[in-house]
C-alpha atoms as a PDB file:
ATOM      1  CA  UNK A   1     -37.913 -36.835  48.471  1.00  0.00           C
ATOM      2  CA  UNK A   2     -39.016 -35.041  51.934  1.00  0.00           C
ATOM      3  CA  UNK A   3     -40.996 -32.464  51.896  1.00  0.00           C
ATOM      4  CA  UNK A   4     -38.761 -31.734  55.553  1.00  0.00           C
ATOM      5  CA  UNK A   5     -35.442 -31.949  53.738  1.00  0.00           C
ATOM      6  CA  UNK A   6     -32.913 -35.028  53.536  1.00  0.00           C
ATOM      7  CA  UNK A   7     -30.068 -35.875  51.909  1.00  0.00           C
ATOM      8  CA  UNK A   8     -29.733 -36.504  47.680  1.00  0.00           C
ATOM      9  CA  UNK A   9     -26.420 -38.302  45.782  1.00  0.00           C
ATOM     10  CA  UNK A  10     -25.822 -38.586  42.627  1.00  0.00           C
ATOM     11  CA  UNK A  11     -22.709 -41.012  42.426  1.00  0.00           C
ATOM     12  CA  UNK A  12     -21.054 -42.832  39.576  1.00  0.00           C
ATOM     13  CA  UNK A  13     -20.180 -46.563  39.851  1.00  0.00           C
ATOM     14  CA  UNK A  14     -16.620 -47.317  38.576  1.00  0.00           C
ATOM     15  CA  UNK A  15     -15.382 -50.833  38.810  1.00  0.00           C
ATOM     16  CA  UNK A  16     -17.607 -51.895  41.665  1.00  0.00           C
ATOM     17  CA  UNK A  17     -16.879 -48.556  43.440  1.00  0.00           C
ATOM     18  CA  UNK A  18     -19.557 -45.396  43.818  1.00  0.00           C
ATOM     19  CA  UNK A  19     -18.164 -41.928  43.583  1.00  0.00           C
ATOM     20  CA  UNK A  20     -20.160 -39.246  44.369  1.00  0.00           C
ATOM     21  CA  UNK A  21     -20.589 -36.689  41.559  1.00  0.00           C
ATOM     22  CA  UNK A  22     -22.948 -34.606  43.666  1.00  0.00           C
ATOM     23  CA  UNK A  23     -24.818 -34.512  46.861  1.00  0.00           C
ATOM     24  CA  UNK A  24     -26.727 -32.153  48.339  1.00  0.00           C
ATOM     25  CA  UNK A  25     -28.601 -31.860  52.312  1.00  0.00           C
ATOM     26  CA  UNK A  26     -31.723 -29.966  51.225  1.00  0.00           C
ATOM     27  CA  UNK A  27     -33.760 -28.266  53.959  1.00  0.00           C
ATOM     28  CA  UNK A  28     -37.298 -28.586  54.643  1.00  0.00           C
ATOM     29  CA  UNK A  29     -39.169 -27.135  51.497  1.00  0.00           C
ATOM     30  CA  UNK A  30     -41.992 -24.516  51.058  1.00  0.00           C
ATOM     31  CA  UNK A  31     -45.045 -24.953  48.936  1.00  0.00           C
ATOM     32  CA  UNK A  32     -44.853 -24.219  45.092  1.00  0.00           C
ATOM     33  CA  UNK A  33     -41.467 -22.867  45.776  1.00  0.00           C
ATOM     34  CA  UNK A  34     -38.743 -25.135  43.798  1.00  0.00           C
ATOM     35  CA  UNK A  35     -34.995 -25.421  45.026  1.00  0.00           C
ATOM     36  CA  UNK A  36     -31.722 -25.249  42.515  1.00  0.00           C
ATOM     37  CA  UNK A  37     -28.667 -23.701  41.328  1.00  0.00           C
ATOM     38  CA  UNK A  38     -28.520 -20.413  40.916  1.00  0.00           C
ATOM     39  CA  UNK A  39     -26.633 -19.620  38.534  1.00  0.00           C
ATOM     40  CA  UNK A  40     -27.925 -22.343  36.762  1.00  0.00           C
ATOM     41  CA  UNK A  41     -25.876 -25.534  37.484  1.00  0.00           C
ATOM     42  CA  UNK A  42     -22.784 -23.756  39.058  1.00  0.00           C
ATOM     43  CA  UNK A  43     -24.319 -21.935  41.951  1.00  0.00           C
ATOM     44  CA  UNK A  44     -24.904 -22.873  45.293  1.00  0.00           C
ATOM     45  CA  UNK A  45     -28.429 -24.174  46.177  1.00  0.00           C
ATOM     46  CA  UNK A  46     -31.453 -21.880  47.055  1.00  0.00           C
ATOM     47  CA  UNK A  47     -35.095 -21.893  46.734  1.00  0.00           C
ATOM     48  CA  UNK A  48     -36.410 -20.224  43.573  1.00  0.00           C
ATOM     49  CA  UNK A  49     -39.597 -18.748  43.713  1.00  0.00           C
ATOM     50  CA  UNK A  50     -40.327 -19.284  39.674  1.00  0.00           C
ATOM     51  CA  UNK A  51     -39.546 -22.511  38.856  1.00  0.00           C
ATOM     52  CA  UNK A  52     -37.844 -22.717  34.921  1.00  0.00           C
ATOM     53  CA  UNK A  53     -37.892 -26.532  33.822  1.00  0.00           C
ATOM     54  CA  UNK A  54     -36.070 -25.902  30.752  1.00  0.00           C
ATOM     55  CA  UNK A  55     -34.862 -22.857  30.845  1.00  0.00           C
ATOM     56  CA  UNK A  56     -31.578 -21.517  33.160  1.00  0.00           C
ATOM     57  CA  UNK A  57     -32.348 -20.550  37.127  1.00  0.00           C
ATOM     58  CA  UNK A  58     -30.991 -16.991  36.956  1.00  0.00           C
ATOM     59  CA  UNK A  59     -34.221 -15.567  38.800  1.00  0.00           C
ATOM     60  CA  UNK A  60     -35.431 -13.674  35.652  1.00  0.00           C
ATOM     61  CA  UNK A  61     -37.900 -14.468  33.018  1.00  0.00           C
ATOM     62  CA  UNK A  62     -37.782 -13.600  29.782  1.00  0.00           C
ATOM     63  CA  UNK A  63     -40.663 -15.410  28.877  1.00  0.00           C
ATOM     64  CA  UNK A  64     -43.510 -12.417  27.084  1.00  0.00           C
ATOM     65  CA  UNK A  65     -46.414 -12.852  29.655  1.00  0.00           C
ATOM     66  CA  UNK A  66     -48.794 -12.909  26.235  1.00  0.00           C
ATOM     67  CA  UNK A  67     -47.415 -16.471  25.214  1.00  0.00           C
ATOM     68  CA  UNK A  68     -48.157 -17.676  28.705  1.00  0.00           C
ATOM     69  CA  UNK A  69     -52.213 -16.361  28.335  1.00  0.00           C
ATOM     70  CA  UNK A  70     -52.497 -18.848  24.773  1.00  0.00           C
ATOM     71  CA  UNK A  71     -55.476 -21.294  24.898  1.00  0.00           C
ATOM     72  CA  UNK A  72     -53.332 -24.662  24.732  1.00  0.00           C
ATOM     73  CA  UNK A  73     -55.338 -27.871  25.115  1.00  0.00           C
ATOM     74  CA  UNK A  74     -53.281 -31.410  26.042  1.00  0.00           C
ATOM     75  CA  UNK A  75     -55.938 -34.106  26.874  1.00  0.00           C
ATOM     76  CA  UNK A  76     -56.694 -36.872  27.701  1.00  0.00           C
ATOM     77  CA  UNK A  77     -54.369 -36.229  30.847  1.00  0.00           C
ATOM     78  CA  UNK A  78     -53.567 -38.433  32.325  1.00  0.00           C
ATOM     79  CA  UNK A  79     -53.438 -40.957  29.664  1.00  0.00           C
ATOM     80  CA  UNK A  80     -51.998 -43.938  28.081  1.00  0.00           C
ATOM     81  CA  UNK A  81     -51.433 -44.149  24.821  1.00  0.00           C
ATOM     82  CA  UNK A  82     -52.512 -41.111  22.917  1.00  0.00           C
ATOM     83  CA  UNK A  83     -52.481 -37.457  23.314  1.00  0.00           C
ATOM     84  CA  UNK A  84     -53.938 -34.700  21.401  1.00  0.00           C
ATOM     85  CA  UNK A  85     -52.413 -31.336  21.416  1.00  0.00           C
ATOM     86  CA  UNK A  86     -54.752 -28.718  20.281  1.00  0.00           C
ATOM     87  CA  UNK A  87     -54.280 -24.419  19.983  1.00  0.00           C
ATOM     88  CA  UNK A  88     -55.829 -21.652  18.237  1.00  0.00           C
ATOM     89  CA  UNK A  89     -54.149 -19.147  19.839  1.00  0.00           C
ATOM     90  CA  UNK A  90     -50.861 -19.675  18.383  1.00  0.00           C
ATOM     91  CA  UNK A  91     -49.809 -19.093  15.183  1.00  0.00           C
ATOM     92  CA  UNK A  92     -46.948 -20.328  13.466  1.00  0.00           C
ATOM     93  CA  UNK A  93     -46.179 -23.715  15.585  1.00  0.00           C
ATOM     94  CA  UNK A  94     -42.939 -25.020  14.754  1.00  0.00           C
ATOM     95  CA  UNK A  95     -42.627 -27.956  17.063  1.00  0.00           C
ATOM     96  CA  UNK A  96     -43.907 -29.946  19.922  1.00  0.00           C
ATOM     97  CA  UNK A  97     -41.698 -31.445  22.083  1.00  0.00           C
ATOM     98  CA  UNK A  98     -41.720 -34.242  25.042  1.00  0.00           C
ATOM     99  CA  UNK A  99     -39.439 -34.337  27.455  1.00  0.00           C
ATOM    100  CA  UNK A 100     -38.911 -36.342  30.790  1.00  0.00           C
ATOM    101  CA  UNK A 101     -39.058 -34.990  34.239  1.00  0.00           C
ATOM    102  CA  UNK A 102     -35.261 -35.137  34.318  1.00  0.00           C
ATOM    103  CA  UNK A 103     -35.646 -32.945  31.349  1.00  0.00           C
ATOM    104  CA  UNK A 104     -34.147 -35.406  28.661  1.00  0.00           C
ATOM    105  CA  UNK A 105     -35.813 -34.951  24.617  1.00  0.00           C
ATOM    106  CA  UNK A 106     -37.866 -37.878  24.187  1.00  0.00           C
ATOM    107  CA  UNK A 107     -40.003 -37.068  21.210  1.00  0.00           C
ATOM    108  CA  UNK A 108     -40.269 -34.198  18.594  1.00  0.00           C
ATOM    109  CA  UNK A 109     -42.510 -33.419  16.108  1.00  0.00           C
ATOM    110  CA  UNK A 110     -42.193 -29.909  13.331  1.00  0.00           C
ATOM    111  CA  UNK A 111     -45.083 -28.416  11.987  1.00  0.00           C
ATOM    112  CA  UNK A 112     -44.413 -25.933   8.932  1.00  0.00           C
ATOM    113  CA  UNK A 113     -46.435 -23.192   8.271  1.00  0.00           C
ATOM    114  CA  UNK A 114     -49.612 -23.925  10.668  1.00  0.00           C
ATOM    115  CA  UNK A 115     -51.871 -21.622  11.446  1.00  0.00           C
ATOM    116  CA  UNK A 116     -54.320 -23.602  13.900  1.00  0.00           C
ATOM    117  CA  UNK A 117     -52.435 -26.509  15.592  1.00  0.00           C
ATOM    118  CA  UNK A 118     -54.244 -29.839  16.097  1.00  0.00           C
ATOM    119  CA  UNK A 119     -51.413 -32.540  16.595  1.00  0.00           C
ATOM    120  CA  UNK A 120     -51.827 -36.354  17.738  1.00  0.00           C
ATOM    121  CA  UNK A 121     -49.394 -37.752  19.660  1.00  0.00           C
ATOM    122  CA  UNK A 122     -48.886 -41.507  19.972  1.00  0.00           C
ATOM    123  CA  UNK A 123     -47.637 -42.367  23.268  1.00  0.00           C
ATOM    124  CA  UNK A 124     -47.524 -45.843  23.465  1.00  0.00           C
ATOM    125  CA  UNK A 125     -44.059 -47.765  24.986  1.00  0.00           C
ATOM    126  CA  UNK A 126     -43.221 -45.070  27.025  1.00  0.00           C
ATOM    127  CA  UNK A 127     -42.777 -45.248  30.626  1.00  0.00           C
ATOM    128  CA  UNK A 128     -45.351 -44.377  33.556  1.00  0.00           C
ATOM    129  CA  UNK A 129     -44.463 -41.217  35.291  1.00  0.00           C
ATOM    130  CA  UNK A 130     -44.218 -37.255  34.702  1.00  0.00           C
ATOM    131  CA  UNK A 131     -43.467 -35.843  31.299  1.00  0.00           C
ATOM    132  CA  UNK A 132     -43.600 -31.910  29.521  1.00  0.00           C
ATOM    133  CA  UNK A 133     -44.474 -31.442  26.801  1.00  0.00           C
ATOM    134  CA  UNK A 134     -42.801 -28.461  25.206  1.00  0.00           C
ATOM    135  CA  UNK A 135     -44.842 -26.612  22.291  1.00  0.00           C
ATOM    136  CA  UNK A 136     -43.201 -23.721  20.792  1.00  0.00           C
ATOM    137  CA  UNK A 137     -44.232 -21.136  18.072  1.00  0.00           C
ATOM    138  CA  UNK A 138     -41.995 -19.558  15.415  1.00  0.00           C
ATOM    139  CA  UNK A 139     -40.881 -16.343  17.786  1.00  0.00           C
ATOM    140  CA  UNK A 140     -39.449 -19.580  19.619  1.00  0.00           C
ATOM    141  CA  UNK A 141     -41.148 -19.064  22.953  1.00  0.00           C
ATOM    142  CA  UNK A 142     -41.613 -22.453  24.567  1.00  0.00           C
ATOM    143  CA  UNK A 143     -44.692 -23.811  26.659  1.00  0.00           C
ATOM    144  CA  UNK A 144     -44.187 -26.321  28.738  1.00  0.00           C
ATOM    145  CA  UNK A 145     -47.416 -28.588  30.344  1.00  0.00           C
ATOM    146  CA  UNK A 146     -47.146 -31.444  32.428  1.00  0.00           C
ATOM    147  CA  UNK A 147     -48.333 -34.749  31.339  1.00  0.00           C
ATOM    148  CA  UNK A 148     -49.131 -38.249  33.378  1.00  0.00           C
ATOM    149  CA  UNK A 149     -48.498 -41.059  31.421  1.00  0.00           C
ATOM    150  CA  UNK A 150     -49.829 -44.464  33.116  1.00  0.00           C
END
């Protein structure tokens, strides 16, 4: 997509015909500013200054600024085939996650009663492109990082 705006369709093809299940004329974009519903998915489009992959575009956070400050390590990244996820700062992991950049579940993996979180990931067969992965601790409070895959 343009960074000076264009037009975006999402259309469904029944019996050789597309119908358009929605389109949108976006305007030139800003910067580190994303563009969406708000409210989420019913709203009419406008930019958002805090992006929320994940979460619903109501303009507030309710994400505790603490979780945000944990010492999370993802590496290699970019890679292809392996990643390690690694924390000491959170207690209590109860799952790491990996989702597309459409924001479909790909991959999940629990961890019970963990303390310090050191988890492999093995990678291989997916697809080249963007991914998040999601960890989140028991209070439930998700962390999302990108990931390259190649």
């Amino acid at each position: 997509m343009s960074k000076d705006g264009e037009f975006l369709g999402l259309y469904l093809l029944k019996q050789g015909v597309y119908f358009p299940v929605d389109t949108l004329s976006f305007p030139p974009q800003e910067t580190d500013v994303s563009y969406g519903r708000s409210p989420n998915g019913t709203g009419s489009f406008l930019p958002l200054i805090n992006p929320s992959f994940g979460l619903n575009n109501d303009g507030s956070s309710s994400i505790d600024e603490e979780v945000w400050n944990t010492n999370i390590d993802l590496y290699p990244n970019p890679t292809t085939k392996y990643v390690h996820v690694s924390t000491k700062d959170l207690t209590n992991l109860t799952a790491v996650s990996i989702f597309t950049s459409a924001g479909q579940q790909i991959y999940q993996r629990t961890c019970e009663n963990c303390n310090e979180v050191k988890m492999d990931l093995n990678l291989i067969g997916l697809n080249s492109g963007l991914y998040f992965i999601e960890v989140k601790s028991e209070e439930n409070h998700p962390i999302f990082l990108p990931l390259v895959y190649h």
